[in-house]
N, C-alpha and C. Protein backbone atom coordinates (compact mmCIF):
# COMPACT_ATOMS: atom_id res chain seq x y z
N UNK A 1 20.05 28.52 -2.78
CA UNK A 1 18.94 29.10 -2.06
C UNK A 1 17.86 29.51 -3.05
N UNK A 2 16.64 29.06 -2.62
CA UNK A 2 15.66 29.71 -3.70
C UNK A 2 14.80 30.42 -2.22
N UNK A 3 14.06 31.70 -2.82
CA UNK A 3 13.22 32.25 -2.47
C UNK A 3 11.59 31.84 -2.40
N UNK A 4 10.73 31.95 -1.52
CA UNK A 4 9.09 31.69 -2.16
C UNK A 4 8.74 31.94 -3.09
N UNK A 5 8.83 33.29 -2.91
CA UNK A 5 8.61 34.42 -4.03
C UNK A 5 8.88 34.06 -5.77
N UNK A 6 9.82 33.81 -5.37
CA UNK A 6 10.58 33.14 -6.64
C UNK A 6 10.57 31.85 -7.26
N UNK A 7 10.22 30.95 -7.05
CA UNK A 7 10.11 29.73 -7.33
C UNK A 7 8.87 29.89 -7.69
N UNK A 8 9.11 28.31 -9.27
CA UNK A 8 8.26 28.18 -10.30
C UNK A 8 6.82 27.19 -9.24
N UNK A 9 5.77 27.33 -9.77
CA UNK A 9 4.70 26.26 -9.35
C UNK A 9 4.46 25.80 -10.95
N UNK A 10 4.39 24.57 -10.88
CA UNK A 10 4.13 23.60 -11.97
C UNK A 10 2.99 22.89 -12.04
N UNK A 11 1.70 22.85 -12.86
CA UNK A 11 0.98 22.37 -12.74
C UNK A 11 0.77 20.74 -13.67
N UNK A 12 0.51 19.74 -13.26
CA UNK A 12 0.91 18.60 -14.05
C UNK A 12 -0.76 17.71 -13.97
N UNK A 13 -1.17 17.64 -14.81
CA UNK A 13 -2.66 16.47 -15.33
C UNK A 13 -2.58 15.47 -15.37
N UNK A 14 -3.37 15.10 -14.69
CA UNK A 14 -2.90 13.49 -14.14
C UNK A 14 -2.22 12.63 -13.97
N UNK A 15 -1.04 13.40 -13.50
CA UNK A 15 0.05 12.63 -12.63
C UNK A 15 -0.06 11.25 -12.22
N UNK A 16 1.17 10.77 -13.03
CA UNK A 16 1.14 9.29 -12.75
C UNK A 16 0.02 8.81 -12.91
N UNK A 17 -1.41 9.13 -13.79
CA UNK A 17 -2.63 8.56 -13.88
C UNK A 17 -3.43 9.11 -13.19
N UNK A 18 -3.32 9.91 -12.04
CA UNK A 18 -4.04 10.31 -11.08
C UNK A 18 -5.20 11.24 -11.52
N UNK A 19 -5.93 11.44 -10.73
CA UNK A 19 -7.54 12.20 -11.06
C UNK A 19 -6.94 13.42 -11.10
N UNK A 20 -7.38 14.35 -12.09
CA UNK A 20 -7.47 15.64 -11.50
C UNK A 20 -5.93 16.23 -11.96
N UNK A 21 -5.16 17.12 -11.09
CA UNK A 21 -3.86 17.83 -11.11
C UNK A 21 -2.85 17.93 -10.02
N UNK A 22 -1.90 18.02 -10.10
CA UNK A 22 -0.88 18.36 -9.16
C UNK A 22 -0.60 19.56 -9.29
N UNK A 23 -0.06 20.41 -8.26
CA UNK A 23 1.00 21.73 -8.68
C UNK A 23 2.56 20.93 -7.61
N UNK A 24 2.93 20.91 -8.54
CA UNK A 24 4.74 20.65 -8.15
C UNK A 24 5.29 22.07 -7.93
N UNK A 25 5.81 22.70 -7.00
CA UNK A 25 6.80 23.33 -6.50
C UNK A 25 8.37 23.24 -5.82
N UNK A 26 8.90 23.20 -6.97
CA UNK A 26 10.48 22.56 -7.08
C UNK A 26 11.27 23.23 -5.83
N UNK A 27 11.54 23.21 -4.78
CA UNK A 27 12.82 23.37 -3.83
C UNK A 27 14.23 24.25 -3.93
N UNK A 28 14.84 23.25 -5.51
CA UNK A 28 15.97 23.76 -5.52
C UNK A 28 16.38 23.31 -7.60
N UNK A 29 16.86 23.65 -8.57
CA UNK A 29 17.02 22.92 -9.66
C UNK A 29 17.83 21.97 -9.52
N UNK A 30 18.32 21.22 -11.03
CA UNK A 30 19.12 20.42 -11.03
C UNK A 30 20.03 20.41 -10.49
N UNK A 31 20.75 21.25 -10.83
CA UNK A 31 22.25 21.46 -10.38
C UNK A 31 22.47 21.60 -8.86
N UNK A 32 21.52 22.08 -8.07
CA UNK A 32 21.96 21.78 -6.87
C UNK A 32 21.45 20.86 -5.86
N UNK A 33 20.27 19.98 -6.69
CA UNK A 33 20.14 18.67 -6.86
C UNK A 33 21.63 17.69 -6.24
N UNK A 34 22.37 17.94 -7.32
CA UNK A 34 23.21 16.78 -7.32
C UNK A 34 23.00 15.60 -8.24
N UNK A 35 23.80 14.81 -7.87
CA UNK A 35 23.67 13.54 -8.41
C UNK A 35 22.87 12.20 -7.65
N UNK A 36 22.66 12.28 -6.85
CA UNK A 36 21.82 11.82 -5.82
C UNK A 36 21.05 11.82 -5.18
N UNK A 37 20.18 12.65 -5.68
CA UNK A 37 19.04 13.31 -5.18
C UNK A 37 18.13 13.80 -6.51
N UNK A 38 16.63 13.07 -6.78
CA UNK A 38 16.15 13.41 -8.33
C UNK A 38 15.28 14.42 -8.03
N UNK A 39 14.17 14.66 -7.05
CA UNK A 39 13.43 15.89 -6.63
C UNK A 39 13.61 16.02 -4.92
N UNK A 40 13.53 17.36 -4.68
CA UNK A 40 12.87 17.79 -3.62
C UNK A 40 11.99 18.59 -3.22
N UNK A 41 10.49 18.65 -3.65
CA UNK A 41 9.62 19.80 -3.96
C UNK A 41 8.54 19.63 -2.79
N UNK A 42 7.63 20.49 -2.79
CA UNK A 42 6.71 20.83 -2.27
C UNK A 42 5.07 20.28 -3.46
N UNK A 43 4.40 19.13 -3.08
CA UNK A 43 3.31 18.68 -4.19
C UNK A 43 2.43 19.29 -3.05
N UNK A 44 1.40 19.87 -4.03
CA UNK A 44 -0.05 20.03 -3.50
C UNK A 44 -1.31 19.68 -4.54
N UNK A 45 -1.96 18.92 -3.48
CA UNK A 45 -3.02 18.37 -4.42
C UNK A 45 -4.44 19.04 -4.03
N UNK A 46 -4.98 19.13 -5.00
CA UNK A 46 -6.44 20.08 -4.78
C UNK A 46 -7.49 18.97 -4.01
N UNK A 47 -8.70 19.12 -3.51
CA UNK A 47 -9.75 18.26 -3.16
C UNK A 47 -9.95 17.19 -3.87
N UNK A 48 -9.87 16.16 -4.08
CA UNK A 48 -10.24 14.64 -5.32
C UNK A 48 -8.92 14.76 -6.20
N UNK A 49 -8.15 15.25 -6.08
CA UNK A 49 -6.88 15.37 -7.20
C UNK A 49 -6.35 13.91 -6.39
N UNK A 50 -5.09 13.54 -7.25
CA UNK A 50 -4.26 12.35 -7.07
C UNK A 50 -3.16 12.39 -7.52
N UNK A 51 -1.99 11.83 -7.54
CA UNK A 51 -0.89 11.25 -7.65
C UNK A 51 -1.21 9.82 -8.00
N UNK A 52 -1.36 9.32 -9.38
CA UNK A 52 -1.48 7.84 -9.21
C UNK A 52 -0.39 7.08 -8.97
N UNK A 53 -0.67 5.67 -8.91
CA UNK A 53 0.26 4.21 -8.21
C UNK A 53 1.36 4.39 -9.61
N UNK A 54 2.53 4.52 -8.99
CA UNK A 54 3.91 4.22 -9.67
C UNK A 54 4.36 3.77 -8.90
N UNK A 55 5.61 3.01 -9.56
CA UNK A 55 6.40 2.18 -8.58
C UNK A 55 8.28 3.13 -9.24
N UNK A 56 9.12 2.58 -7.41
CA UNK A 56 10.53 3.11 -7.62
C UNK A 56 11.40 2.30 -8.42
N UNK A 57 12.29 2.18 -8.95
CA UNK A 57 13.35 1.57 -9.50
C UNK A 57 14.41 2.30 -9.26
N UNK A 58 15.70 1.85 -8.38
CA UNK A 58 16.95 2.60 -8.59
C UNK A 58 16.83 3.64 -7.64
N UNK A 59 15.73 4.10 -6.43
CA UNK A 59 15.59 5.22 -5.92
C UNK A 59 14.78 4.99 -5.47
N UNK A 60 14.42 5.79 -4.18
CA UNK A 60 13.23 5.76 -2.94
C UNK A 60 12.73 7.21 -2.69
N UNK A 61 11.63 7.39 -2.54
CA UNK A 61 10.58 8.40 -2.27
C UNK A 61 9.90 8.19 -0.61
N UNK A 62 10.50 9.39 -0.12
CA UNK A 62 9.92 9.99 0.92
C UNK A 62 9.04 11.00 0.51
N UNK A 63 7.75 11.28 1.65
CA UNK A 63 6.69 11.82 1.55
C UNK A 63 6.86 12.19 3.18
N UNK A 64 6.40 13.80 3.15
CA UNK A 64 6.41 14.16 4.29
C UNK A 64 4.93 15.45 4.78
N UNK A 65 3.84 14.52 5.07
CA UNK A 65 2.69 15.54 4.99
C UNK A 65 2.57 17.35 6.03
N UNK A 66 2.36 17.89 5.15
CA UNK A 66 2.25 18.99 5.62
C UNK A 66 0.93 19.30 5.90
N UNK A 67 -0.26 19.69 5.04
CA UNK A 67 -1.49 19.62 6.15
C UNK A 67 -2.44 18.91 4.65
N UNK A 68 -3.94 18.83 5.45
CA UNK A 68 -4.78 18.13 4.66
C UNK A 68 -4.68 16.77 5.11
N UNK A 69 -5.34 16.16 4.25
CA UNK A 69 -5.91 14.89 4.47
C UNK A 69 -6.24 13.63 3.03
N UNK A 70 -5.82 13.06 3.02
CA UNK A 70 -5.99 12.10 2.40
C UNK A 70 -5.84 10.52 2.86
N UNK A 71 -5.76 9.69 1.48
CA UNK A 71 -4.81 8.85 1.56
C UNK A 71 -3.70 8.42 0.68
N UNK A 72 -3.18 7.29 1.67
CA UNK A 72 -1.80 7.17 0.36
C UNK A 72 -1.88 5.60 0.38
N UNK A 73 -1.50 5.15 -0.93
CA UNK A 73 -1.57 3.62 -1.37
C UNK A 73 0.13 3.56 -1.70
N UNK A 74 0.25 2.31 -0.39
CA UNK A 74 1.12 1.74 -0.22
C UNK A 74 1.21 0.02 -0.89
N UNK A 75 1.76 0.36 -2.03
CA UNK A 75 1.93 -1.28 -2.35
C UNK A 75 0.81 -1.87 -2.46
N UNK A 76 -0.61 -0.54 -3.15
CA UNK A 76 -1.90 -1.15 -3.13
C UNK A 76 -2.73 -1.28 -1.62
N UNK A 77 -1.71 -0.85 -0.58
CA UNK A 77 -2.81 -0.85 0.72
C UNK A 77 -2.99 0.53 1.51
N UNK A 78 -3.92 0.58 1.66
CA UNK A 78 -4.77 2.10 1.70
C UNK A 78 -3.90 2.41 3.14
N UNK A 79 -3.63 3.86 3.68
CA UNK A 79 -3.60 4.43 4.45
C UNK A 79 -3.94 5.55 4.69
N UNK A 80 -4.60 6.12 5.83
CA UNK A 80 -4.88 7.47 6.10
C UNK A 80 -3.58 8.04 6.33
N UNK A 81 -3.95 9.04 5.78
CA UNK A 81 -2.88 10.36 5.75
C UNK A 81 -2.87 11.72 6.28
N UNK A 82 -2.40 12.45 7.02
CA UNK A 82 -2.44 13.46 7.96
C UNK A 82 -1.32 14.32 8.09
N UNK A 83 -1.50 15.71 8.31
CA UNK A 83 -0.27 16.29 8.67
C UNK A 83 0.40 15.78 9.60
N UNK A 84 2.12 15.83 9.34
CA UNK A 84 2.80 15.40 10.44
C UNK A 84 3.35 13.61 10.25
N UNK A 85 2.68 12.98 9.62
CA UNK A 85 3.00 11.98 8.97
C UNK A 85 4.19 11.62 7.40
N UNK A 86 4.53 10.54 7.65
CA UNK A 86 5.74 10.47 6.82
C UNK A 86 5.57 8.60 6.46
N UNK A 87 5.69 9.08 5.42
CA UNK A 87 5.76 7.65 4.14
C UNK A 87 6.88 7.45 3.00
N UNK A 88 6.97 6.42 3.33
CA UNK A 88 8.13 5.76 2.92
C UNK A 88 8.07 4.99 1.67
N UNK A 89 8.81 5.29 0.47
CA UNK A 89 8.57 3.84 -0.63
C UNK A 89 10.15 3.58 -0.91
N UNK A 90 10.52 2.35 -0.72
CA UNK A 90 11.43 1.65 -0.79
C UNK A 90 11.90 1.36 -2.28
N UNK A 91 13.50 1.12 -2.68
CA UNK A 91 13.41 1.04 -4.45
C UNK A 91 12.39 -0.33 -4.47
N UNK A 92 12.19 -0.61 -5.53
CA UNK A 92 11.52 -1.30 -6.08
C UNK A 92 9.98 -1.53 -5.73
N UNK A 93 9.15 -0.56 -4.66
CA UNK A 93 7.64 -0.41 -4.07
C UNK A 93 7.33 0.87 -5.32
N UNK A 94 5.75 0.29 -4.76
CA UNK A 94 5.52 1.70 -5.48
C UNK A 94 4.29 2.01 -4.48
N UNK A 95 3.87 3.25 -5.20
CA UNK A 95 3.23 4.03 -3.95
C UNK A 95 1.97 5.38 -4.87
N UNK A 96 1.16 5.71 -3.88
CA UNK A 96 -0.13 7.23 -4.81
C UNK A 96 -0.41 7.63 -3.85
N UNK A 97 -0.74 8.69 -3.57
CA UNK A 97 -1.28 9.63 -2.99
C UNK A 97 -2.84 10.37 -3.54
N UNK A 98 -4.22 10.31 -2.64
CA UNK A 98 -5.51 10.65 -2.62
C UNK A 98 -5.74 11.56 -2.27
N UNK A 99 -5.99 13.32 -2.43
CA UNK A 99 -6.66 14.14 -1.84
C UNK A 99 -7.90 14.19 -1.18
N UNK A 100 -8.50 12.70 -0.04
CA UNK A 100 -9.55 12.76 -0.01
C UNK A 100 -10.81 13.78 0.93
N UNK A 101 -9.92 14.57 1.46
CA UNK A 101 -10.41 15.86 2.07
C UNK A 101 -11.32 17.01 1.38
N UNK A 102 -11.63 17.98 2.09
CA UNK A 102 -12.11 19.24 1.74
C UNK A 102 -11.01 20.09 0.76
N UNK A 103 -9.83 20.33 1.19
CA UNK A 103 -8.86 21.32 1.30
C UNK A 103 -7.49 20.39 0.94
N UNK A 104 -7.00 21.46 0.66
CA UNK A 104 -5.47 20.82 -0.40
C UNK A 104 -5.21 20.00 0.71
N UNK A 105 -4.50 19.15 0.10
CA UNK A 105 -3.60 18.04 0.93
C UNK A 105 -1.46 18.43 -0.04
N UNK A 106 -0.74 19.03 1.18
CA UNK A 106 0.47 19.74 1.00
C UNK A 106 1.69 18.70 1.57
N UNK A 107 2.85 18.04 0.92
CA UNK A 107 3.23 17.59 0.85
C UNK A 107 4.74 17.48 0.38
N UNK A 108 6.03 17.59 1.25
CA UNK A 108 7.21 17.60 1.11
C UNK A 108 7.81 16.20 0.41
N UNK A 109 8.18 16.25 -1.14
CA UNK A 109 8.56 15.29 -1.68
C UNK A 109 9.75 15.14 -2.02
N UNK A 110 10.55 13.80 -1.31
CA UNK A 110 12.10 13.71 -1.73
C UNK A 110 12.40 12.31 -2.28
N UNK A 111 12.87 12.47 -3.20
CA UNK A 111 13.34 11.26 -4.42
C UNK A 111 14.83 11.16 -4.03
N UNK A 112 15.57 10.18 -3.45
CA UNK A 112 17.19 9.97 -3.25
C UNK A 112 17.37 8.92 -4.49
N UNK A 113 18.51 8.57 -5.43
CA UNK A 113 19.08 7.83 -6.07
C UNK A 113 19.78 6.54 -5.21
């Protein structure tokens, strides 16, 4: 169990190439992670911030939008992005995320092995 309160926010510069910054807010640590599971955090991206295009190997990334607006590049093809929406990258896809809104764009991120 982690608390709000308590949990680290991580700020990371140009993520995966991306414009701008991320703040990563980790879920849970390693250890209760597992072995099968590489993150489960909370990303928030500021106005024009990004997540640039990486691709999976060995593991798939779910994305689960919480509010804001952007888009997300799927395999290089643009999609609008919205709260309430959920994106998928398959092993071997890769995938970025665009803050192209006013206001953070908030985002539930899970990495499975």
């Amino acid at each position: 169990m982690t608390k709000a309160t308590e949990r680290e926010i991580i700020r990371e510069d140009h993520a995966k190439g991306g414009e701008g910054y991320i703040l990563k807010e980790p879920f849970l640590g390693q250890e209760e992670l597992g072995e099968n599971c590489r993150l489960f955090s909370r990303m928030t991206l500021p106005a024009g911030c990004g997540l640039g295009y990486h691709e999976h190997h060995g593991e798939t990334e779910t994305y689960y939008i919480l509010s804001g607006s952007g888009v997300y590049n799927d395999n290089g093809k643009d999609i609008p992005a919205e709260a309430g929406d959920v994106f998928f990258c398959k092993d071997g896809d890769g995938h970025g995320m665009v803050n192209t809104g006013k206001y953070d764009l908030s985002f539930v991120a899970l990495i499975l092995k």
